[in-house]
N, C-alpha and C. Protein backbone atom coordinates (compact mmCIF):
# COMPACT_ATOMS: atom_id res chain seq x y z
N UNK A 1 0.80 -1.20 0.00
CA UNK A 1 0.00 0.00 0.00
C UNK A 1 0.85 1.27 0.00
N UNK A 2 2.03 1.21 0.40
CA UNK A 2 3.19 2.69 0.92
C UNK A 2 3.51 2.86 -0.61
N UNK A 3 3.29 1.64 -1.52
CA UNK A 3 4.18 1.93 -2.68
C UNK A 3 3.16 2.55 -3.97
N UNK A 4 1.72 2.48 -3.40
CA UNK A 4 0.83 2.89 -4.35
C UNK A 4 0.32 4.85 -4.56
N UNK A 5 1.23 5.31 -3.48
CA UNK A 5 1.45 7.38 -3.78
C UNK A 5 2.44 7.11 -4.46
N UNK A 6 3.47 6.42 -4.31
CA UNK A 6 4.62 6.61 -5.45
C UNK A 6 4.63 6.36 -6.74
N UNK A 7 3.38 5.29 -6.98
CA UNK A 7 3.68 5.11 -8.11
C UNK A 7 2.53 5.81 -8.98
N UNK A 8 1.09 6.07 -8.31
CA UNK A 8 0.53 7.51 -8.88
C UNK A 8 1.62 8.15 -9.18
N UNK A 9 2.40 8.87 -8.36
CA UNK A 9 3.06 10.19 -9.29
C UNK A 9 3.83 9.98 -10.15
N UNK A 10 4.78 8.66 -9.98
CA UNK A 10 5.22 8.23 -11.14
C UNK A 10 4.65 8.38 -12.50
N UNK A 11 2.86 8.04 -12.62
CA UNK A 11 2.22 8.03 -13.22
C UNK A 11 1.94 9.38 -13.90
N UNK A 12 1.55 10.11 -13.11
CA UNK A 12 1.24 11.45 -13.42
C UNK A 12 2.35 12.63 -13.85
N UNK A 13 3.43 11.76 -13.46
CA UNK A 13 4.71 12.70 -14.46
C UNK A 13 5.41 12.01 -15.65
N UNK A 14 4.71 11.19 -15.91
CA UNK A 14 4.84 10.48 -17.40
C UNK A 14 6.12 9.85 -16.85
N UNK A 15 6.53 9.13 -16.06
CA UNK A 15 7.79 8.05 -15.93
C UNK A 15 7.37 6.86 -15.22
N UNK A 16 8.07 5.62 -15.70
CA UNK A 16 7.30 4.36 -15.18
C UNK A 16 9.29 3.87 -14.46
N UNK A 17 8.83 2.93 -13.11
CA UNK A 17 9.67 2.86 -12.72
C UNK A 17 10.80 2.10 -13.27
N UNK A 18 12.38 2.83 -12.94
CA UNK A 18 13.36 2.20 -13.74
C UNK A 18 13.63 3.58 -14.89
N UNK A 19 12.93 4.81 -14.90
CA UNK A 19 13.34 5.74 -15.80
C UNK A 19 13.23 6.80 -15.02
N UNK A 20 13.81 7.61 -15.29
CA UNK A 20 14.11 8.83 -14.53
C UNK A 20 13.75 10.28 -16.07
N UNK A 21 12.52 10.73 -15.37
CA UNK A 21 12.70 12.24 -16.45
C UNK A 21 13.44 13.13 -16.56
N UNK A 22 13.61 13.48 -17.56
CA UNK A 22 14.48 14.49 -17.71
C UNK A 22 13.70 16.45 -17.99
N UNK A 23 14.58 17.04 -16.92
CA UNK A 23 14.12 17.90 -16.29
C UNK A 23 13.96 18.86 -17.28
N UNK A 24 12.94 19.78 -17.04
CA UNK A 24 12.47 20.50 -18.21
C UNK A 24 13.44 21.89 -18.34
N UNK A 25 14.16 22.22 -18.75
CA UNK A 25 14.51 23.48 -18.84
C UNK A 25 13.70 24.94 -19.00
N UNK A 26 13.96 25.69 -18.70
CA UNK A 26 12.96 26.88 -18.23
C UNK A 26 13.95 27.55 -19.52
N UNK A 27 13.32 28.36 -20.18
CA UNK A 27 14.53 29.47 -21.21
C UNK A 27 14.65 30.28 -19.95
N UNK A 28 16.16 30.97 -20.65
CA UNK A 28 16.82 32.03 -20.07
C UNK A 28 16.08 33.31 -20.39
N UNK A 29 14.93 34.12 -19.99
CA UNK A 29 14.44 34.80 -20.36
C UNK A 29 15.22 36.52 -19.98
N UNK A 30 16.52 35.90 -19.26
CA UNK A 30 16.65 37.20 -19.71
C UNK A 30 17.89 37.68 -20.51
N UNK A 31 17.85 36.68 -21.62
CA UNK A 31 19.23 36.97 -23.13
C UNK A 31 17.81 36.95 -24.00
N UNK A 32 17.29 35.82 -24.88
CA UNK A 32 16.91 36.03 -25.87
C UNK A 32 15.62 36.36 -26.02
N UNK A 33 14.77 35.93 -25.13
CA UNK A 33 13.48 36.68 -24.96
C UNK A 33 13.18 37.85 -24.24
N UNK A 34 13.86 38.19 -24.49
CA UNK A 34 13.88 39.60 -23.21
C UNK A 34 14.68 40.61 -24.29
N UNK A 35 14.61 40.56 -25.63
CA UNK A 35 15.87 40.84 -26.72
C UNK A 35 14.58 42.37 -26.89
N UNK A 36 14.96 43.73 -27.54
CA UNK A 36 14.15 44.30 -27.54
C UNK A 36 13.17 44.32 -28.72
N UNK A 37 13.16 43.31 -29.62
CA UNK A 37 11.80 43.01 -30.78
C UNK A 37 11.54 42.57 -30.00
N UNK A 38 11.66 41.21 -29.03
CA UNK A 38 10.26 40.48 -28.48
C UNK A 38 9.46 41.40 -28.42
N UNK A 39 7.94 40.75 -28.60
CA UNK A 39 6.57 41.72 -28.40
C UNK A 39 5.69 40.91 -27.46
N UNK A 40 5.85 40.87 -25.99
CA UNK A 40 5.24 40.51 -24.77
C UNK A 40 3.62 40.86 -25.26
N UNK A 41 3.43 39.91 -24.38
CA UNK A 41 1.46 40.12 -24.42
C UNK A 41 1.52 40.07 -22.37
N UNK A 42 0.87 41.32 -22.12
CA UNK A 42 -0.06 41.42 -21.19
C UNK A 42 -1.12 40.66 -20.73
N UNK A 43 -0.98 40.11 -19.71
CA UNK A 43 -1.85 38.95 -19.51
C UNK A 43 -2.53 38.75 -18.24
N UNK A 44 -2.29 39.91 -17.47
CA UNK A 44 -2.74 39.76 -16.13
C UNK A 44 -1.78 41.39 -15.21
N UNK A 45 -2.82 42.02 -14.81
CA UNK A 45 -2.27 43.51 -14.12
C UNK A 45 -2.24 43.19 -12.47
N UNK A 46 -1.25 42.56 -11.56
CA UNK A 46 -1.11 42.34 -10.57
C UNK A 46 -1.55 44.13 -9.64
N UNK A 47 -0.89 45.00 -10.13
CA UNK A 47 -1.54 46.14 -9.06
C UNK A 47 -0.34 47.21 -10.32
N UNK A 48 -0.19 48.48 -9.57
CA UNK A 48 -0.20 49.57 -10.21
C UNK A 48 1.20 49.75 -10.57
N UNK A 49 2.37 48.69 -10.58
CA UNK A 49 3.32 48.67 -10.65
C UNK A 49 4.59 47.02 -11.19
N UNK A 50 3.25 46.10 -11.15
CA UNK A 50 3.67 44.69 -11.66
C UNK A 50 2.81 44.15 -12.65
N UNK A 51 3.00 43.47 -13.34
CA UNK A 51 2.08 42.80 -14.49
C UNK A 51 3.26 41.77 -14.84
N UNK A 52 1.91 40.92 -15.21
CA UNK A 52 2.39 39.46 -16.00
C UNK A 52 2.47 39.41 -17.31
N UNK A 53 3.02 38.74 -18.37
CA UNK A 53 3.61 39.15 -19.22
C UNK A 53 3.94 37.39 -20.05
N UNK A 54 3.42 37.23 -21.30
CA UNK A 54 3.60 36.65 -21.93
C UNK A 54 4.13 36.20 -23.24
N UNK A 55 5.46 35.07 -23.83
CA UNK A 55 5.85 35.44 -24.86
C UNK A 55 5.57 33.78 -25.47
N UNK A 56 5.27 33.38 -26.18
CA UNK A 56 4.70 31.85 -26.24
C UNK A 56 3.94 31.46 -25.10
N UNK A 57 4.97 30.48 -24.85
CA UNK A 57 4.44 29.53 -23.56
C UNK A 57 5.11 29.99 -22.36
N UNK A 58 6.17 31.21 -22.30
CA UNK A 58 6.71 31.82 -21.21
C UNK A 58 5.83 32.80 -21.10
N UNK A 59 5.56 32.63 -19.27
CA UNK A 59 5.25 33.67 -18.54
C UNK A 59 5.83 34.02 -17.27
N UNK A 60 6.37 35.21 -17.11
CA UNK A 60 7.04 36.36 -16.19
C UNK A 60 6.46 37.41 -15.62
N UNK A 61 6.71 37.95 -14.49
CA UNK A 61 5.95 38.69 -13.48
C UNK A 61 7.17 39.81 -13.86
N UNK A 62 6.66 40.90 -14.05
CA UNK A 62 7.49 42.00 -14.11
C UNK A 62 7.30 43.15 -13.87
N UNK A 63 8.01 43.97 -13.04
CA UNK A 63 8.47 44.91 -12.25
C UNK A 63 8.66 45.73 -12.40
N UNK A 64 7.92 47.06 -12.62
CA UNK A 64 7.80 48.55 -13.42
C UNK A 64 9.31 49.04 -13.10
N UNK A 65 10.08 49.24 -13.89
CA UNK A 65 10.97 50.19 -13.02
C UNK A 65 10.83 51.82 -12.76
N UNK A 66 11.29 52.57 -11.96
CA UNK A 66 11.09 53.79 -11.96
C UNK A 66 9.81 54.44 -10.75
N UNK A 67 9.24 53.06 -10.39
CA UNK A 67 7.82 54.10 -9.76
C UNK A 67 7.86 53.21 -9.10
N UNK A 68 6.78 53.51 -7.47
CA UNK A 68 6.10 52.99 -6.87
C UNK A 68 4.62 53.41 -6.52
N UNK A 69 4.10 52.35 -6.61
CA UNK A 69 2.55 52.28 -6.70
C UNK A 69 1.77 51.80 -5.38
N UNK A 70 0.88 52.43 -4.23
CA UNK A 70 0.34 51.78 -3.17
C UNK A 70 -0.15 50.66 -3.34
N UNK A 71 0.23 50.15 -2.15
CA UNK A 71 0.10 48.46 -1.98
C UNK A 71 -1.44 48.61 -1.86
N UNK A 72 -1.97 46.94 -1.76
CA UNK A 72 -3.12 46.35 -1.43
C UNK A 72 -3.39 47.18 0.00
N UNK A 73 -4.94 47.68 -0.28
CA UNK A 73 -4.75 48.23 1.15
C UNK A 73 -5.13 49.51 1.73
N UNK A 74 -3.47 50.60 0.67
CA UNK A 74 -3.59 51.56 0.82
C UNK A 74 -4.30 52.63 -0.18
N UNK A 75 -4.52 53.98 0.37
CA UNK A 75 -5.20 54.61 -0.64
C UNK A 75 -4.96 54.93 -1.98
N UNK A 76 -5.43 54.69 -3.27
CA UNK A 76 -4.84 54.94 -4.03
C UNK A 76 -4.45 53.61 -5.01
N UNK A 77 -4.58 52.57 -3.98
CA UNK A 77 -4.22 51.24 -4.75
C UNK A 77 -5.23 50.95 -5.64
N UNK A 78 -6.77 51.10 -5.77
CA UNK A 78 -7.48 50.46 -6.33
C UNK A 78 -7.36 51.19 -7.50
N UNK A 79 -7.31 52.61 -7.80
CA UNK A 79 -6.90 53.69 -9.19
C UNK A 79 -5.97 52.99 -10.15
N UNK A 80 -4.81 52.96 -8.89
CA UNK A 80 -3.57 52.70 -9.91
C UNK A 80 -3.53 51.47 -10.62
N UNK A 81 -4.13 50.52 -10.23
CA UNK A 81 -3.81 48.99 -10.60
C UNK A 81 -5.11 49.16 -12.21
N UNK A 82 -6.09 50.00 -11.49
CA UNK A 82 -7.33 50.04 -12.54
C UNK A 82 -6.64 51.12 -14.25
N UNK A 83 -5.67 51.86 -13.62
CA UNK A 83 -5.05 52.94 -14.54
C UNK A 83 -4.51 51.73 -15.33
N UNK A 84 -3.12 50.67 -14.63
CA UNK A 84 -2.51 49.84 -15.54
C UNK A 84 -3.36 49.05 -16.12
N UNK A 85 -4.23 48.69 -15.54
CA UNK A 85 -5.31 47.65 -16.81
C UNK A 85 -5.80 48.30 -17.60
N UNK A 86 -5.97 49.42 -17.70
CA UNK A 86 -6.23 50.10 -18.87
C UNK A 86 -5.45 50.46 -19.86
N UNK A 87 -4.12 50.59 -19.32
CA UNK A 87 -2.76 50.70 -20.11
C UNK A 87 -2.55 50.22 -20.73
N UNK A 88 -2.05 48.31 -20.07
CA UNK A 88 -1.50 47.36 -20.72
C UNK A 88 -2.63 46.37 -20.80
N UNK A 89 -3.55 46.26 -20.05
CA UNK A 89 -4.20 44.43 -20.03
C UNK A 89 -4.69 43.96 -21.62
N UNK A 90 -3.94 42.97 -21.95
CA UNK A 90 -4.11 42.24 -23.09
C UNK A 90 -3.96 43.05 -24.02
N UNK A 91 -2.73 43.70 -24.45
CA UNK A 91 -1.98 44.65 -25.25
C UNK A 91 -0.14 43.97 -25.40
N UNK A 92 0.07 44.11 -26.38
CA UNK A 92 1.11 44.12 -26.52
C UNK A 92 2.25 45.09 -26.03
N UNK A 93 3.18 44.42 -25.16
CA UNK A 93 4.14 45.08 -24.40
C UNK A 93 5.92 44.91 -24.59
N UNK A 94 6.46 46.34 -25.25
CA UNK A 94 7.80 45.64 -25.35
C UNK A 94 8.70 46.10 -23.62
N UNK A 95 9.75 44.98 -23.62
CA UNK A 95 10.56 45.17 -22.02
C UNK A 95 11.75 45.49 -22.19
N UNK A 96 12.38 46.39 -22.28
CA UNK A 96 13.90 47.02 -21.92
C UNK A 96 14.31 47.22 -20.77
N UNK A 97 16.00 46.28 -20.93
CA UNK A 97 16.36 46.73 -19.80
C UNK A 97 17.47 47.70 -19.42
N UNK A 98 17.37 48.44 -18.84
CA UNK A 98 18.27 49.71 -19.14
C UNK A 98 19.63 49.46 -18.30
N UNK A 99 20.61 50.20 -18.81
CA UNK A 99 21.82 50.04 -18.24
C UNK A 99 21.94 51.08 -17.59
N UNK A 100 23.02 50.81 -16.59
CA UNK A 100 23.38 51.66 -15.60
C UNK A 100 24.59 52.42 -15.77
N UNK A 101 25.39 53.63 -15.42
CA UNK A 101 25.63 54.84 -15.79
C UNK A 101 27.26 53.96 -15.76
N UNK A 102 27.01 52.79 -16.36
CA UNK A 102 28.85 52.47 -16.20
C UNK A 102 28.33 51.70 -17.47
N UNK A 103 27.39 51.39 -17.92
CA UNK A 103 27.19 51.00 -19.51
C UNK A 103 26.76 49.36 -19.21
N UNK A 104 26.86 49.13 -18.08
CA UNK A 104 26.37 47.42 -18.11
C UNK A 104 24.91 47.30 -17.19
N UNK A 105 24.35 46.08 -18.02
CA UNK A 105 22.75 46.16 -17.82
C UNK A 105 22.78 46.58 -15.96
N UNK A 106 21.42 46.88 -15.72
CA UNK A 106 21.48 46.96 -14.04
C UNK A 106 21.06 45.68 -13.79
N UNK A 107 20.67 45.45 -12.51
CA UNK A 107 19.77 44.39 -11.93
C UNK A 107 19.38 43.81 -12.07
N UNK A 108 18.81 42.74 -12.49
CA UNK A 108 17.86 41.73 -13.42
C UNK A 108 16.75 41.34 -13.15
N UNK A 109 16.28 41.10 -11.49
CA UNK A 109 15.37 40.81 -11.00
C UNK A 109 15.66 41.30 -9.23
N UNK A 110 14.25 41.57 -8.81
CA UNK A 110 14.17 41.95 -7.68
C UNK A 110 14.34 40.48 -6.73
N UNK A 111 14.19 40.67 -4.95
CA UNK A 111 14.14 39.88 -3.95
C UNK A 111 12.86 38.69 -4.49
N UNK A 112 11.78 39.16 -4.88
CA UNK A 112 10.85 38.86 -5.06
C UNK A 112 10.90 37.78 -6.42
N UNK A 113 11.81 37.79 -7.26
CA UNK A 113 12.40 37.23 -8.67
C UNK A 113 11.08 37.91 -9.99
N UNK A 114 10.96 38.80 -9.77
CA UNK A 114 10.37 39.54 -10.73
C UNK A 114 11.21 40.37 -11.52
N UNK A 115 11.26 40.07 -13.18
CA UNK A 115 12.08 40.55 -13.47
C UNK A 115 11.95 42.33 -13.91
N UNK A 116 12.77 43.16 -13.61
CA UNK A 116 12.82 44.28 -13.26
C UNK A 116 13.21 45.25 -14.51
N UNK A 117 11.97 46.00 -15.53
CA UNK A 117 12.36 46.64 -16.78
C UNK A 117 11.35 47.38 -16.77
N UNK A 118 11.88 48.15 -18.31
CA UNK A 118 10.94 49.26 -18.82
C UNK A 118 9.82 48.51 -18.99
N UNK A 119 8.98 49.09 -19.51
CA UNK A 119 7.92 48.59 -20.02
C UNK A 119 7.20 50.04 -21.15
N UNK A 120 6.91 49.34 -22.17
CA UNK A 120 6.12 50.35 -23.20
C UNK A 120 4.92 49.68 -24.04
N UNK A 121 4.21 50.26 -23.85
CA UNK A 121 2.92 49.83 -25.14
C UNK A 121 3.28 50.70 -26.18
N UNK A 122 3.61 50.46 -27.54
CA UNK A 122 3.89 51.21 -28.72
C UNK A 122 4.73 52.10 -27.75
N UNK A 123 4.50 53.65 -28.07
CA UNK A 123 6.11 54.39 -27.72
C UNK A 123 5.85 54.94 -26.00
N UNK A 124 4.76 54.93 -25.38
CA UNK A 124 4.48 55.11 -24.17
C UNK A 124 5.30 54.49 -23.13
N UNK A 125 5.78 54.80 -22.23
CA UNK A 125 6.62 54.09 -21.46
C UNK A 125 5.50 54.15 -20.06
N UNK A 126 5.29 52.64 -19.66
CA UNK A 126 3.99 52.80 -18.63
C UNK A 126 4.43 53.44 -17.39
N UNK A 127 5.79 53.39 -16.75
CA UNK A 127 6.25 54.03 -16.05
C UNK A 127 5.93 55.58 -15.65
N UNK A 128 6.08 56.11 -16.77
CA UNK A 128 5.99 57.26 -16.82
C UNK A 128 4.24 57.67 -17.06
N UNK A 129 3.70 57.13 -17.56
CA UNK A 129 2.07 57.05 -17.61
C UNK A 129 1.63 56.77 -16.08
N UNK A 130 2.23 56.75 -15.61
CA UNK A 130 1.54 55.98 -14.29
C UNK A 130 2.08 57.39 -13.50
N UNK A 131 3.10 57.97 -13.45
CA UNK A 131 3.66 59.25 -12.95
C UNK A 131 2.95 60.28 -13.50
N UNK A 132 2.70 60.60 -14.31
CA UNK A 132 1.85 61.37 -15.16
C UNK A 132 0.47 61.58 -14.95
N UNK A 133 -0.11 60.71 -14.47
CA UNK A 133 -1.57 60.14 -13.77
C UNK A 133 -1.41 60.59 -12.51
N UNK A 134 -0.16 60.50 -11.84
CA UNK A 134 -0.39 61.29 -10.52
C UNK A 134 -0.91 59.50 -9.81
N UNK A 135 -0.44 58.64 -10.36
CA UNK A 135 -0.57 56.87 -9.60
C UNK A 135 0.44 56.66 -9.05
N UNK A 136 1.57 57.00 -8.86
CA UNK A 136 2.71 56.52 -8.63
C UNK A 136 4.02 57.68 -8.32
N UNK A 137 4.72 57.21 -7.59
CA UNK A 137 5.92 58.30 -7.32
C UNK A 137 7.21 57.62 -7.69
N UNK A 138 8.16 58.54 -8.17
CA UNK A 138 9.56 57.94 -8.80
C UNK A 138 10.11 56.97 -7.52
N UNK A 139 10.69 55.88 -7.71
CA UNK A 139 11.53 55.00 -6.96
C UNK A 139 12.62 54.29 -7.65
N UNK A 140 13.72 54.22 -6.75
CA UNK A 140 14.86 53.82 -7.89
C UNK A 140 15.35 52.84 -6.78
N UNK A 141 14.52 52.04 -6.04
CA UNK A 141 15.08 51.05 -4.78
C UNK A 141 15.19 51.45 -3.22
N UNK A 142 16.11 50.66 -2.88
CA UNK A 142 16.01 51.34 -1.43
C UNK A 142 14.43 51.00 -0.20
N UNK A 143 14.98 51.62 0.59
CA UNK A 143 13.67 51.77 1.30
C UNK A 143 12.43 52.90 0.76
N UNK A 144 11.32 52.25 1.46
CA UNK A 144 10.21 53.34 0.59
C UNK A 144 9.43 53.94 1.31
């Protein structure tokens, strides 16, 4: 009976015992899909400063740079998150990542592993749409 959970999952990850799967590789999304033609699809507006982001079958949580947007909660949160769904949701989004004042990319991803870029619908940079709206205040890290 101890051996019949093991061999469900065996089951359910397509390997029968005596084979071992081989592990799926995740792309490196941030060399070639992360290149600045990719054309991301918007796929989900987490709040006034993150959105999800789709390029095939990859999807990434990504991280406005430049602004901060009130959390769940506080005042102001329900605008801003409603401003970015209007921005980006289910629009095409390109992601740059900008370099830092010594010429090499910055940061790549936050604590959180969200990866951390521009963001533009056609030539709009949402960053700055969101500052502009009076949703968000400049942040460049740090404490907030």
């Amino acid at each position: 009976m101890r051996c019949l959970p093991i061999l469900a999952a065996l089951i359910l990850l397509g390997c029968c015992p005596g084979q071992v799967a081989a592990p799926t590789k995740l792309p490196d999304v941030t060399q070639e899909l992360v290149a600045p033609a990719a054309q991301w699809r918007c796929v989900h507006v987490v709040d006034g400063d993150t959105i999800d982001v789709e390029l095939g079958e990859v999807r990434v949580r990504v991280r406005l740079l430049g602004i901060d947007t009130p959390e769940r909660g506080q005042p102001g949160y329900k605008e801003a998150t409603e401003n970015m769904r209007h921005l980006a949701q289910d629009r095409e989004v390109r992601l740059e990542r900008p370099t830092g004042a010594n010429g090499k990319p910055e940061r790549d991803t936050d604590k959180y592993g969200r990866l951390l870029r521009r963001v533009y619908v056609g030539d709009v940079d949402l960053s700055q749409a969101q500052l502009d709206g009076g949703f968000a205040r400049p942040y460049f890290g740090g404490k907030r």
